[in-house]
PDB file of N, CA and C in Angstrom:
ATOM      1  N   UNK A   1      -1.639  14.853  -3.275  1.00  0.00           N
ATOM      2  CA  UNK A   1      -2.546  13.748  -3.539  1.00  0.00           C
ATOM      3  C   UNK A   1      -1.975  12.458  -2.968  1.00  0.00           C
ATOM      4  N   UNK A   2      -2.985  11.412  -2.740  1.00  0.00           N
ATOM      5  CA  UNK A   2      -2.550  10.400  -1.295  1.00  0.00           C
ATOM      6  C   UNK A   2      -1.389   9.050  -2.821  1.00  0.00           C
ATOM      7  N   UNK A   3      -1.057   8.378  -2.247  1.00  0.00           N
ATOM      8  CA  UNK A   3      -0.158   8.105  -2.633  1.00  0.00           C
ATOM      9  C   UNK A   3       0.148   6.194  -2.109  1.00  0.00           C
ATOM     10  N   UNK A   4      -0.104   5.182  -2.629  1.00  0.00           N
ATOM     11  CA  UNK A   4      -0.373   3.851  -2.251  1.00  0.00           C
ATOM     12  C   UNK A   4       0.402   3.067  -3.214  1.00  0.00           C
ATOM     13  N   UNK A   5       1.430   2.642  -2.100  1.00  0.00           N
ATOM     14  CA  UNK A   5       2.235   1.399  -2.656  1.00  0.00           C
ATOM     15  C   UNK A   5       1.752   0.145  -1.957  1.00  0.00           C
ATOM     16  N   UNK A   6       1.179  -0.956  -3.159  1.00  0.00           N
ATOM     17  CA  UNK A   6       0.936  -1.826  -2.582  1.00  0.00           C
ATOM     18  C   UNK A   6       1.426  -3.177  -3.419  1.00  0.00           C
ATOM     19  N   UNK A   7       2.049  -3.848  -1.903  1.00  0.00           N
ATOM     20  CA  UNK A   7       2.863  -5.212  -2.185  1.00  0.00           C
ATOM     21  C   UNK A   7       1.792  -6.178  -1.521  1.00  0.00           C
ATOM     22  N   UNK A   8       1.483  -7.476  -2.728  1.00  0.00           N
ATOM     23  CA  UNK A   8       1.365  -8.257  -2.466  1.00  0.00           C
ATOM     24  C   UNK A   8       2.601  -9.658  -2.508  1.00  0.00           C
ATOM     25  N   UNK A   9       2.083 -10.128  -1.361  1.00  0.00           N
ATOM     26  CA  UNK A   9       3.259 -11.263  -1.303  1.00  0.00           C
ATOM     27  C   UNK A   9       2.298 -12.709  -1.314  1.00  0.00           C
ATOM     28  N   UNK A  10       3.059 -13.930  -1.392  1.00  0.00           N
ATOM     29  CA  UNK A  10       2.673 -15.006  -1.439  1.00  0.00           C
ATOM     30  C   UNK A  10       3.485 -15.623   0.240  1.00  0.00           C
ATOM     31  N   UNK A  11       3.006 -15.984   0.975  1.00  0.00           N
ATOM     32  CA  UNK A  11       3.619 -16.758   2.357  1.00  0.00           C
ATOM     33  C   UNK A  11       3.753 -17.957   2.285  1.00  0.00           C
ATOM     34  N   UNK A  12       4.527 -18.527   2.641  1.00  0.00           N
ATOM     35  CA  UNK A  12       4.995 -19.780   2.478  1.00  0.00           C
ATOM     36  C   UNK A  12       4.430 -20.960   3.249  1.00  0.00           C
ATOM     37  N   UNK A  13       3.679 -22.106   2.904  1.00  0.00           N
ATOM     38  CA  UNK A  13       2.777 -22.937   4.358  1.00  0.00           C
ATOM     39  C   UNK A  13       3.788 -23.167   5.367  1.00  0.00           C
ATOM     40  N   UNK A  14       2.864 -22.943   6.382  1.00  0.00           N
ATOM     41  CA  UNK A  14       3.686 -22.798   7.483  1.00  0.00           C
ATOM     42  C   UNK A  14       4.472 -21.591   8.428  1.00  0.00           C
ATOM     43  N   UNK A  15       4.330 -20.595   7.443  1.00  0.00           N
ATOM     44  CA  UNK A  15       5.642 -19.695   7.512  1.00  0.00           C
ATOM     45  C   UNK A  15       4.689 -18.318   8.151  1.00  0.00           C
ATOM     46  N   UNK A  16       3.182 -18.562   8.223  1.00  0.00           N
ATOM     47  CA  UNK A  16       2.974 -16.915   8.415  1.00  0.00           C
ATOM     48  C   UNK A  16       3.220 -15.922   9.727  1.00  0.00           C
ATOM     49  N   UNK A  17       3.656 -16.713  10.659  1.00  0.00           N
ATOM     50  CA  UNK A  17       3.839 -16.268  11.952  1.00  0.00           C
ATOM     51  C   UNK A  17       5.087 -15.554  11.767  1.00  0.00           C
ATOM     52  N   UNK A  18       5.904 -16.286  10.608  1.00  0.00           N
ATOM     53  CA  UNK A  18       7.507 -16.085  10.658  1.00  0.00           C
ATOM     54  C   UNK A  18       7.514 -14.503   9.688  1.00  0.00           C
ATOM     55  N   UNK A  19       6.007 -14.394   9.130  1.00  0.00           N
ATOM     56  CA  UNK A  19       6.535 -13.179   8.147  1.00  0.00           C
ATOM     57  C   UNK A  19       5.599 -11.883   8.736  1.00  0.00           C
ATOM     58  N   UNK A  20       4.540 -12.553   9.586  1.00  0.00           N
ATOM     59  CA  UNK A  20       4.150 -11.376  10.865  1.00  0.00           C
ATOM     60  C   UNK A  20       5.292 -10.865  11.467  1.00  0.00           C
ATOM     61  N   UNK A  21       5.950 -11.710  12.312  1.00  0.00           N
ATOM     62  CA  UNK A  21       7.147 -11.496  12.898  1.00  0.00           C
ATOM     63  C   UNK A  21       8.187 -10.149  11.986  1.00  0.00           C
ATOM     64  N   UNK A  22       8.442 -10.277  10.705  1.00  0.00           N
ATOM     65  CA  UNK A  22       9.105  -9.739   9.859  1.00  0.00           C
ATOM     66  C   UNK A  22       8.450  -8.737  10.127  1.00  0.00           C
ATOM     67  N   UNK A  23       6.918  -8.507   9.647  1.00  0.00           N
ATOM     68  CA  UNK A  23       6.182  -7.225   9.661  1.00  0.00           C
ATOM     69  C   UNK A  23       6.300  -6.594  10.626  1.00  0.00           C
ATOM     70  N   UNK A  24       6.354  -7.231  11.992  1.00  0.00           N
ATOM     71  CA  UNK A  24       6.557  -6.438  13.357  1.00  0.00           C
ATOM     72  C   UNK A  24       8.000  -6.204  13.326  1.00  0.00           C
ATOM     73  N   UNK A  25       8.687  -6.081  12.852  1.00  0.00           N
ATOM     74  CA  UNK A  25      10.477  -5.653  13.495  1.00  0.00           C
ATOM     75  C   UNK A  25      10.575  -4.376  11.739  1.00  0.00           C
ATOM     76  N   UNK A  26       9.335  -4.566  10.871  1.00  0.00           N
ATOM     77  CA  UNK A  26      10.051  -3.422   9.949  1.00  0.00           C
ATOM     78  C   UNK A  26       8.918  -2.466  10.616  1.00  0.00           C
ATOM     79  N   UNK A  27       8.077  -2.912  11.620  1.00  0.00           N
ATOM     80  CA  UNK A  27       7.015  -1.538  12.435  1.00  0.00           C
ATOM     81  C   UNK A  27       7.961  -0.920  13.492  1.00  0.00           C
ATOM     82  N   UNK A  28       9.154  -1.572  13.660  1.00  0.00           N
ATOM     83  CA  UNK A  28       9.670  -1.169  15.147  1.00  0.00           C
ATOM     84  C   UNK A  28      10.123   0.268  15.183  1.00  0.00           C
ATOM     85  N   UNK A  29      10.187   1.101  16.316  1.00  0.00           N
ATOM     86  CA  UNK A  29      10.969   2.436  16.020  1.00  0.00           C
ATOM     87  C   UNK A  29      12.575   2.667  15.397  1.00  0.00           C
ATOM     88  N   UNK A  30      13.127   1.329  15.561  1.00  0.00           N
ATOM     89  CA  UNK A  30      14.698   1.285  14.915  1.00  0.00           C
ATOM     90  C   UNK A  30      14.454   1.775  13.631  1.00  0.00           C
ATOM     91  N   UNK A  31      13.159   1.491  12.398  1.00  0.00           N
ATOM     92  CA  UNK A  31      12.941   2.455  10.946  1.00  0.00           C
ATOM     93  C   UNK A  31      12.665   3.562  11.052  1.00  0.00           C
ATOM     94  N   UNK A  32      12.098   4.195  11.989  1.00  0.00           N
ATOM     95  CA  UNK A  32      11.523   5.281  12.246  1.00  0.00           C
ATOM     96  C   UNK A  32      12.116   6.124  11.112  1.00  0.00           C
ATOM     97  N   UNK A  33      11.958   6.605  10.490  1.00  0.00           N
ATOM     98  CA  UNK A  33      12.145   7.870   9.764  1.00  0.00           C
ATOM     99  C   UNK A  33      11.659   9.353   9.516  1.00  0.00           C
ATOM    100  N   UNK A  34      12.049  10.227   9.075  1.00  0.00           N
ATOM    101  CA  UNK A  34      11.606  11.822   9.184  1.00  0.00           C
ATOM    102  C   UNK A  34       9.950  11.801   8.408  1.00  0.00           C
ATOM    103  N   UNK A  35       9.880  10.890   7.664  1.00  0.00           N
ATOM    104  CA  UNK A  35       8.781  11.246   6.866  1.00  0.00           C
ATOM    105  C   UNK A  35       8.414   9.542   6.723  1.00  0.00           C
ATOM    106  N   UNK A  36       6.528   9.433   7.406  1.00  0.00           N
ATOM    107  CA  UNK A  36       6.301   8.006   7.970  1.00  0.00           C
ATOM    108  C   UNK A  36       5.241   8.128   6.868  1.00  0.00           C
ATOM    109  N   UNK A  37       4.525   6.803   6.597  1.00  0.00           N
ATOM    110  CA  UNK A  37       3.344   6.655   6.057  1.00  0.00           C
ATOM    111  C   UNK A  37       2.198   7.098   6.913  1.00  0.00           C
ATOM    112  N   UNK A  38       1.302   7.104   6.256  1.00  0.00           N
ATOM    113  CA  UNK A  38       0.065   7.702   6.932  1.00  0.00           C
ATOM    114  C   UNK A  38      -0.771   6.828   7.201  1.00  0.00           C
ATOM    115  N   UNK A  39      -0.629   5.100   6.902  1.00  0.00           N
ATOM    116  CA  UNK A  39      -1.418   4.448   7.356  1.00  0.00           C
ATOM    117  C   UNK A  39      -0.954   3.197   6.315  1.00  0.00           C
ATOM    118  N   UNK A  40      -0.797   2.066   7.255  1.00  0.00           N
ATOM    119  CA  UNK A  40      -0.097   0.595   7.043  1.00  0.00           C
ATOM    120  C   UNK A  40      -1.657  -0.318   7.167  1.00  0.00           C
ATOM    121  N   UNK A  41      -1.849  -1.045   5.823  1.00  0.00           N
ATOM    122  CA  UNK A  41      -3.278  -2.181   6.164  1.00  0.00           C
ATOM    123  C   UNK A  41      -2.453  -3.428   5.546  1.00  0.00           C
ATOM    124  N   UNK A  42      -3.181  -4.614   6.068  1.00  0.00           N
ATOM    125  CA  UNK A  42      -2.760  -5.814   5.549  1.00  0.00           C
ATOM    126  C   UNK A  42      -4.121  -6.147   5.187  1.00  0.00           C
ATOM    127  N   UNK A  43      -4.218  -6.802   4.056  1.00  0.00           N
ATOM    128  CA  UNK A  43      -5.197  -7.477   3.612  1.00  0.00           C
ATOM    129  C   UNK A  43      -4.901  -9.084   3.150  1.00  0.00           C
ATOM    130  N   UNK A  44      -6.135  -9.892   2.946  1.00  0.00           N
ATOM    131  CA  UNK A  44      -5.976 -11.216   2.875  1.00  0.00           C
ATOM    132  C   UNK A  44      -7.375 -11.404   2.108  1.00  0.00           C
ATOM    133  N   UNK A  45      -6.985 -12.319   0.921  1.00  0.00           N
ATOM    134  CA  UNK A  45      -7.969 -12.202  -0.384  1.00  0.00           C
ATOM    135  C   UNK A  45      -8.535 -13.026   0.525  1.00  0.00           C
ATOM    136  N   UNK A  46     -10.345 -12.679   0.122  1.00  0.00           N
ATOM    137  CA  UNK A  46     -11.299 -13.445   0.563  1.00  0.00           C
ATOM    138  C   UNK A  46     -11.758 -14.842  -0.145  1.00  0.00           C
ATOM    139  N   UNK A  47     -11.220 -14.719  -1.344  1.00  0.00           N
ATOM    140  CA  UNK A  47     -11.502 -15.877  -2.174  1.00  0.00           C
ATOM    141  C   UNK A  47      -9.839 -16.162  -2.669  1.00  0.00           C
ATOM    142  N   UNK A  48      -9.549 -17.704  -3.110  1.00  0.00           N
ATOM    143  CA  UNK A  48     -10.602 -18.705  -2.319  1.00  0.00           C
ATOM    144  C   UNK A  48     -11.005 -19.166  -1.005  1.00  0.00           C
ATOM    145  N   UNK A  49     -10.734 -18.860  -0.199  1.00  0.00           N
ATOM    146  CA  UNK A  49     -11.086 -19.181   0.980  1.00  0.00           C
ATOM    147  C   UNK A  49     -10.278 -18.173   2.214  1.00  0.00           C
ATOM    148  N   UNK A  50     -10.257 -18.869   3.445  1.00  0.00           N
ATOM    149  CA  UNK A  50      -9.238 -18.145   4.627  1.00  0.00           C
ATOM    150  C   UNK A  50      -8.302 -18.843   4.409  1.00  0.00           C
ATOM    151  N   UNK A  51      -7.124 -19.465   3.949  1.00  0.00           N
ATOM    152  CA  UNK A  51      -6.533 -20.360   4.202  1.00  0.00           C
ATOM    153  C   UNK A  51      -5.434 -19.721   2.809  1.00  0.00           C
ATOM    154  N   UNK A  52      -5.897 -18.981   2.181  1.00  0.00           N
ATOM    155  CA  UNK A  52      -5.189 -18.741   1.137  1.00  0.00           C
ATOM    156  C   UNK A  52      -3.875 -18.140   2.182  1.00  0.00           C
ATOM    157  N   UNK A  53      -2.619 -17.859   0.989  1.00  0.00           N
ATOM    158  CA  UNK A  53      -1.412 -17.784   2.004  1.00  0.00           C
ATOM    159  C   UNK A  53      -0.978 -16.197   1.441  1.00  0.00           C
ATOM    160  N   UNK A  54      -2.332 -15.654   0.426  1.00  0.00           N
ATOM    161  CA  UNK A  54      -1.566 -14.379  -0.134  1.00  0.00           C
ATOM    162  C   UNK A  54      -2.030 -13.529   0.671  1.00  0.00           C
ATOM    163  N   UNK A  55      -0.818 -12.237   0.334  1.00  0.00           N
ATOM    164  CA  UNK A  55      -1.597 -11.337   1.543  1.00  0.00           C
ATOM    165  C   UNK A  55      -1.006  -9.863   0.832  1.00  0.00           C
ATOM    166  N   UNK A  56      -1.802  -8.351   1.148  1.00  0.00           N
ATOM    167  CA  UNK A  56      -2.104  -7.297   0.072  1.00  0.00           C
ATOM    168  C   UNK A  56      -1.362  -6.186   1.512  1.00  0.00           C
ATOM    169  N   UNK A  57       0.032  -6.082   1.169  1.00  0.00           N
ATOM    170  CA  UNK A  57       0.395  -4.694   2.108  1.00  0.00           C
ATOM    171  C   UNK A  57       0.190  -3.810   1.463  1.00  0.00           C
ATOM    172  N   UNK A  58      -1.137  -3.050   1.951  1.00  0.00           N
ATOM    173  CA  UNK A  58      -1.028  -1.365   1.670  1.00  0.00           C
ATOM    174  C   UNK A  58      -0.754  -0.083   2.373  1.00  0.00           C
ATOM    175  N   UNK A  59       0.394   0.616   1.968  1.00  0.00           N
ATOM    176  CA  UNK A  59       0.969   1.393   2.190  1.00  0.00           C
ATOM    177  C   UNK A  59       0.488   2.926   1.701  1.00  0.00           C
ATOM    178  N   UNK A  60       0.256   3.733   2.816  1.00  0.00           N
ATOM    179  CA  UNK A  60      -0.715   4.896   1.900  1.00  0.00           C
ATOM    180  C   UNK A  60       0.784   6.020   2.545  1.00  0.00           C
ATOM    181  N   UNK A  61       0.910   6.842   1.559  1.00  0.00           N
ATOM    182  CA  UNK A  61       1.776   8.044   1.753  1.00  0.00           C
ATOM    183  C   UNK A  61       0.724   9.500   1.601  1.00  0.00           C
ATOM    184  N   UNK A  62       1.301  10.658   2.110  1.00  0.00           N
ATOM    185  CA  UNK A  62       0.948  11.230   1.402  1.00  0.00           C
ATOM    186  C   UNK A  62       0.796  12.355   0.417  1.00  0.00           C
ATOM    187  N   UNK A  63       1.839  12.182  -0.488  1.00  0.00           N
ATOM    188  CA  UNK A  63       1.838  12.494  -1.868  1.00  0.00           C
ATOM    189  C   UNK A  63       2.937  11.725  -2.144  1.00  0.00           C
ATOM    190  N   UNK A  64       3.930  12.045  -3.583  1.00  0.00           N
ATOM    191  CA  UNK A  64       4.910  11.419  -4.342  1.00  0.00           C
ATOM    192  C   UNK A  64       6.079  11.771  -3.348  1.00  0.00           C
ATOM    193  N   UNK A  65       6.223  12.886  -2.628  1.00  0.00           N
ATOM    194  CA  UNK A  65       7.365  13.680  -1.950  1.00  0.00           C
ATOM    195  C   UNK A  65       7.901  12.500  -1.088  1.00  0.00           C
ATOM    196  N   UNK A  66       6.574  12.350  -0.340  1.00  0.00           N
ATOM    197  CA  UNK A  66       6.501  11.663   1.057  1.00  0.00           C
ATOM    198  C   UNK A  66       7.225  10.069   0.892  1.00  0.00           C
ATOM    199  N   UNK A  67       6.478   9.712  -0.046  1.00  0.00           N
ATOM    200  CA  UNK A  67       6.564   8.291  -0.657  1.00  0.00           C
ATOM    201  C   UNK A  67       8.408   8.582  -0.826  1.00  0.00           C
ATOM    202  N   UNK A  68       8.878   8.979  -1.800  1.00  0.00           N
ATOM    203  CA  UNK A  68      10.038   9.760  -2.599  1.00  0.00           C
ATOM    204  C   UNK A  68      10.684   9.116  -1.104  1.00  0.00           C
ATOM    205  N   UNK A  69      10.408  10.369  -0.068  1.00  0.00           N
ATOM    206  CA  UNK A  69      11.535  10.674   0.846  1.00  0.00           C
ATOM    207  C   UNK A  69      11.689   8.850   1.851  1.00  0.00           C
ATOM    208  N   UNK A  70      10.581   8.556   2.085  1.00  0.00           N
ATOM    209  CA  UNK A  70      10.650   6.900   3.190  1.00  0.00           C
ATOM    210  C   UNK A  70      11.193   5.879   2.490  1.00  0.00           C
ATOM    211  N   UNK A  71      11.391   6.050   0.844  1.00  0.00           N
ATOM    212  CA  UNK A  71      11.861   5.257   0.051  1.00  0.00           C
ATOM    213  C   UNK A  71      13.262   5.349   0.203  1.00  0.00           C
ATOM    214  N   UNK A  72      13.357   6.544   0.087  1.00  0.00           N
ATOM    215  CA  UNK A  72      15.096   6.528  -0.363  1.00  0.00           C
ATOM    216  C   UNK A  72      16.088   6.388   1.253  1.00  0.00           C
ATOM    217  N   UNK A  73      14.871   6.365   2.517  1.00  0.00           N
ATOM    218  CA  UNK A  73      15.602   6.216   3.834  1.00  0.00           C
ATOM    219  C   UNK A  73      15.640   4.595   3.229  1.00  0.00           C
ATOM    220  N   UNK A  74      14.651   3.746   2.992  1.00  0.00           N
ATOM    221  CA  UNK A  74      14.702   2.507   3.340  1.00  0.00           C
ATOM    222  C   UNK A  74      16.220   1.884   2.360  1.00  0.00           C
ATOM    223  N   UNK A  75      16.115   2.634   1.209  1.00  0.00           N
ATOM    224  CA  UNK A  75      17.454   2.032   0.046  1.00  0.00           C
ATOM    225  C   UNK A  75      18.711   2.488   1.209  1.00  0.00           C
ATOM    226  N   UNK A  76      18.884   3.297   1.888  1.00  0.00           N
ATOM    227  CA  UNK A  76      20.367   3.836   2.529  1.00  0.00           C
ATOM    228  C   UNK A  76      20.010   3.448   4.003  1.00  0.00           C
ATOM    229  N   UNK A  77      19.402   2.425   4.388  1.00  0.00           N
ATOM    230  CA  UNK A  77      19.211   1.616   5.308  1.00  0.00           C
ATOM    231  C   UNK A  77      19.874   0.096   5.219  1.00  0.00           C
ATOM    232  N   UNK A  78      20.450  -0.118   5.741  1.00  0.00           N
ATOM    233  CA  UNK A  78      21.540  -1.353   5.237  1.00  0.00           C
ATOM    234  C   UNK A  78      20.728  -2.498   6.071  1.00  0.00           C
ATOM    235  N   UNK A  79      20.272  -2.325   7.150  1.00  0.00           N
ATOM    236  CA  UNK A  79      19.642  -3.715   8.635  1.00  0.00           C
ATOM    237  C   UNK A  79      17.729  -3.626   7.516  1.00  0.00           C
ATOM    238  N   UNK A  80      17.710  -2.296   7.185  1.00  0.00           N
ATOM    239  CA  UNK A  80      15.857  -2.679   6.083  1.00  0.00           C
ATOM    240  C   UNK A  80      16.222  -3.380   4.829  1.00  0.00           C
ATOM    241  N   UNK A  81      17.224  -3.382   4.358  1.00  0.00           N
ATOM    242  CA  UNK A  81      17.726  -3.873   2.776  1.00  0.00           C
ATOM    243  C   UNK A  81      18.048  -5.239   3.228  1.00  0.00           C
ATOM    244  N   UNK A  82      18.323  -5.677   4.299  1.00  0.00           N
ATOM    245  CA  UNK A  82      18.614  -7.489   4.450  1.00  0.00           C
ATOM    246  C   UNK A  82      17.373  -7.559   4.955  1.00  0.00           C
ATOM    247  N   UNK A  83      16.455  -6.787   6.059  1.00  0.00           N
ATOM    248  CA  UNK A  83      15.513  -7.488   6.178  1.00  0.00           C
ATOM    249  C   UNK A  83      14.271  -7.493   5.430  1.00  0.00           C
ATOM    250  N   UNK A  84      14.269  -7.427   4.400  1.00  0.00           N
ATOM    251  CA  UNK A  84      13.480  -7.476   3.072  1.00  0.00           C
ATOM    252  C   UNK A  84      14.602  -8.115   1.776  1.00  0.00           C
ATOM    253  N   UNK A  85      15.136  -8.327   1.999  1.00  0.00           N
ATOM    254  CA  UNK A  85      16.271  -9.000   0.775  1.00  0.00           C
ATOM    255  C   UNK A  85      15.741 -10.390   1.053  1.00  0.00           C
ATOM    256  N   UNK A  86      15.143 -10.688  -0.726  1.00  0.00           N
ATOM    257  CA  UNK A  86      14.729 -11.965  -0.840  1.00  0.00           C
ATOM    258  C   UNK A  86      15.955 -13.457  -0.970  1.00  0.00           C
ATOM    259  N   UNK A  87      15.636 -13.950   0.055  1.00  0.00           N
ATOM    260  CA  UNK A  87      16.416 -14.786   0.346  1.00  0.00           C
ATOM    261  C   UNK A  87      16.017 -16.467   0.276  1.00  0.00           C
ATOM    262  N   UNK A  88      16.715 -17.581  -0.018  1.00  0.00           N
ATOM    263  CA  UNK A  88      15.765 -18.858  -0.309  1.00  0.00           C
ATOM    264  C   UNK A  88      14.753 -19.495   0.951  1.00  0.00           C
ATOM    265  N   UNK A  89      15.149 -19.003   2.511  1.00  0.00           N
ATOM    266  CA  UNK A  89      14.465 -19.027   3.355  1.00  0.00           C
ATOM    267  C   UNK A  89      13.569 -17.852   3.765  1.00  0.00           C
ATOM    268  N   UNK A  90      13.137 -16.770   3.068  1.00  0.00           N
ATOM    269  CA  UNK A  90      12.596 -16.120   3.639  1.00  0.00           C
ATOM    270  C   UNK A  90      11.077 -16.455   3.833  1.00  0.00           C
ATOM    271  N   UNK A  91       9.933 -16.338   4.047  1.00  0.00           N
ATOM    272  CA  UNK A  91       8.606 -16.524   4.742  1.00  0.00           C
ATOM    273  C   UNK A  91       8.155 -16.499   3.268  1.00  0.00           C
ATOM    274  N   UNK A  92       8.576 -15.281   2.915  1.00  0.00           N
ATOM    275  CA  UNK A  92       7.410 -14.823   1.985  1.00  0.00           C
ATOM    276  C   UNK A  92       7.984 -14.649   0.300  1.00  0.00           C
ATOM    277  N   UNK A  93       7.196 -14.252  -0.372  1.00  0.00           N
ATOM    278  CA  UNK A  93       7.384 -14.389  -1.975  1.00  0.00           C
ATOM    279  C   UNK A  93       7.046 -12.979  -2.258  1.00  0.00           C
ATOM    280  N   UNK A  94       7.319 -11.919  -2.541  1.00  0.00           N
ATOM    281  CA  UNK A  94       7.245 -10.862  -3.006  1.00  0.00           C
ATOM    282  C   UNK A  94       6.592 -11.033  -4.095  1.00  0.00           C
ATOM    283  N   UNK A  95       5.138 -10.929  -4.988  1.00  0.00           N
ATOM    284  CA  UNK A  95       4.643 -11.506  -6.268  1.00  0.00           C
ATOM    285  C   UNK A  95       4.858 -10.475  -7.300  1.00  0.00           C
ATOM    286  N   UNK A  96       4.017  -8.830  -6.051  1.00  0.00           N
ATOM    287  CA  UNK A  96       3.766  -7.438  -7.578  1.00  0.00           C
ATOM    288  C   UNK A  96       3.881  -6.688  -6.557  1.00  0.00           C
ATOM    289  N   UNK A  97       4.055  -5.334  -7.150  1.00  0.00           N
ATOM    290  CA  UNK A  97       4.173  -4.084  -6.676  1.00  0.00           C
ATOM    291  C   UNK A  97       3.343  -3.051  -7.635  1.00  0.00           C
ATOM    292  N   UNK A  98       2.957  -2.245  -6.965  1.00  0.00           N
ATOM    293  CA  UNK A  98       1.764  -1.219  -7.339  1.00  0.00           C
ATOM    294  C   UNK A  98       2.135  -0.100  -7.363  1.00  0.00           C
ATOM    295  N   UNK A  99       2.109   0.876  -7.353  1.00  0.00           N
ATOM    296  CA  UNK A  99       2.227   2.200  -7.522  1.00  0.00           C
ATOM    297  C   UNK A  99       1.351   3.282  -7.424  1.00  0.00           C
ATOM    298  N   UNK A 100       0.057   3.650  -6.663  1.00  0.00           N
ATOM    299  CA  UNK A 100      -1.293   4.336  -7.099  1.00  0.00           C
ATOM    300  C   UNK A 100      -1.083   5.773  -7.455  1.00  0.00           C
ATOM    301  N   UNK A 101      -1.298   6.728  -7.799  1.00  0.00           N
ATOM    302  CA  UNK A 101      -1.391   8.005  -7.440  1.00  0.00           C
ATOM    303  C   UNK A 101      -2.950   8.019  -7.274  1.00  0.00           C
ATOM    304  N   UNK A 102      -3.205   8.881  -6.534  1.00  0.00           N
ATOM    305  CA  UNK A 102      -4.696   9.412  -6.718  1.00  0.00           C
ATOM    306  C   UNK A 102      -4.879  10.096  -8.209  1.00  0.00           C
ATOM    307  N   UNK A 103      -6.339   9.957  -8.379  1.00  0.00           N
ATOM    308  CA  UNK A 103      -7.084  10.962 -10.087  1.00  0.00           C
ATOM    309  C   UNK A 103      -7.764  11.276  -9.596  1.00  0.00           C
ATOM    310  N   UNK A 104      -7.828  12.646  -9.514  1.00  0.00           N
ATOM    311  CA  UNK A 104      -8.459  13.602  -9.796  1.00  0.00           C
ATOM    312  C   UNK A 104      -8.996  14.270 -10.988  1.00  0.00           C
ATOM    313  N   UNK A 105     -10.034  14.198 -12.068  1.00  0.00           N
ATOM    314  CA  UNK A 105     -10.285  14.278 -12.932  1.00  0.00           C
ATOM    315  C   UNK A 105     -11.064  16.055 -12.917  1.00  0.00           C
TER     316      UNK A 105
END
């Protein structure tokens, strides 16, 4: 069953080019790992406006295994753990984290 971790972050004014940038170097093949997501979306709340600075990474796996296994590359990844280590200059604000499983009822 599909499997969605989703981080929303808060971007900092000014800063969103700097945390695209971020997003493009954790897409690069240097993460590559044995077991990839099945599909990366960015979203951007429609209200209140375009201008808002939050933004909705969803991450779809697929099942707990999958999720399980890209997780535990990224923790024993030392260059992914600084470049996501919240820092007082970084772009962005990490706000919540999600967890989905699919229901099947």
């Amino acid at each position: 069953m599909a499997v969605f971790a989703i981080f929303t972050y808060e971007v900092k004014p000014g800063r969103m080019n700097d945390f695209m940038a971020k997003l493009g170097e954790a897409a690069s093949p240097k993460f590559n790992s044995e077991v990839m997501p099945q599909s990366v979306r960015l979203f951007r709340n429609a209200v209140p406006g375009p201008d808002t600075n939050s933004l909705i990474l969803v991450i779809e796996y697929e099942n707990m295994t999958a999720y399980g296994a890209r997780t535990a590359f990224e923790n024993q990844n030392a260059e992914w753990k600084q470049l996501f280590s919240s820092q007082p200059d970084s772009p962005e604000i990490l706000r919540s984290v999600q967890l989905l499983t699919e229901f099947q009822p």
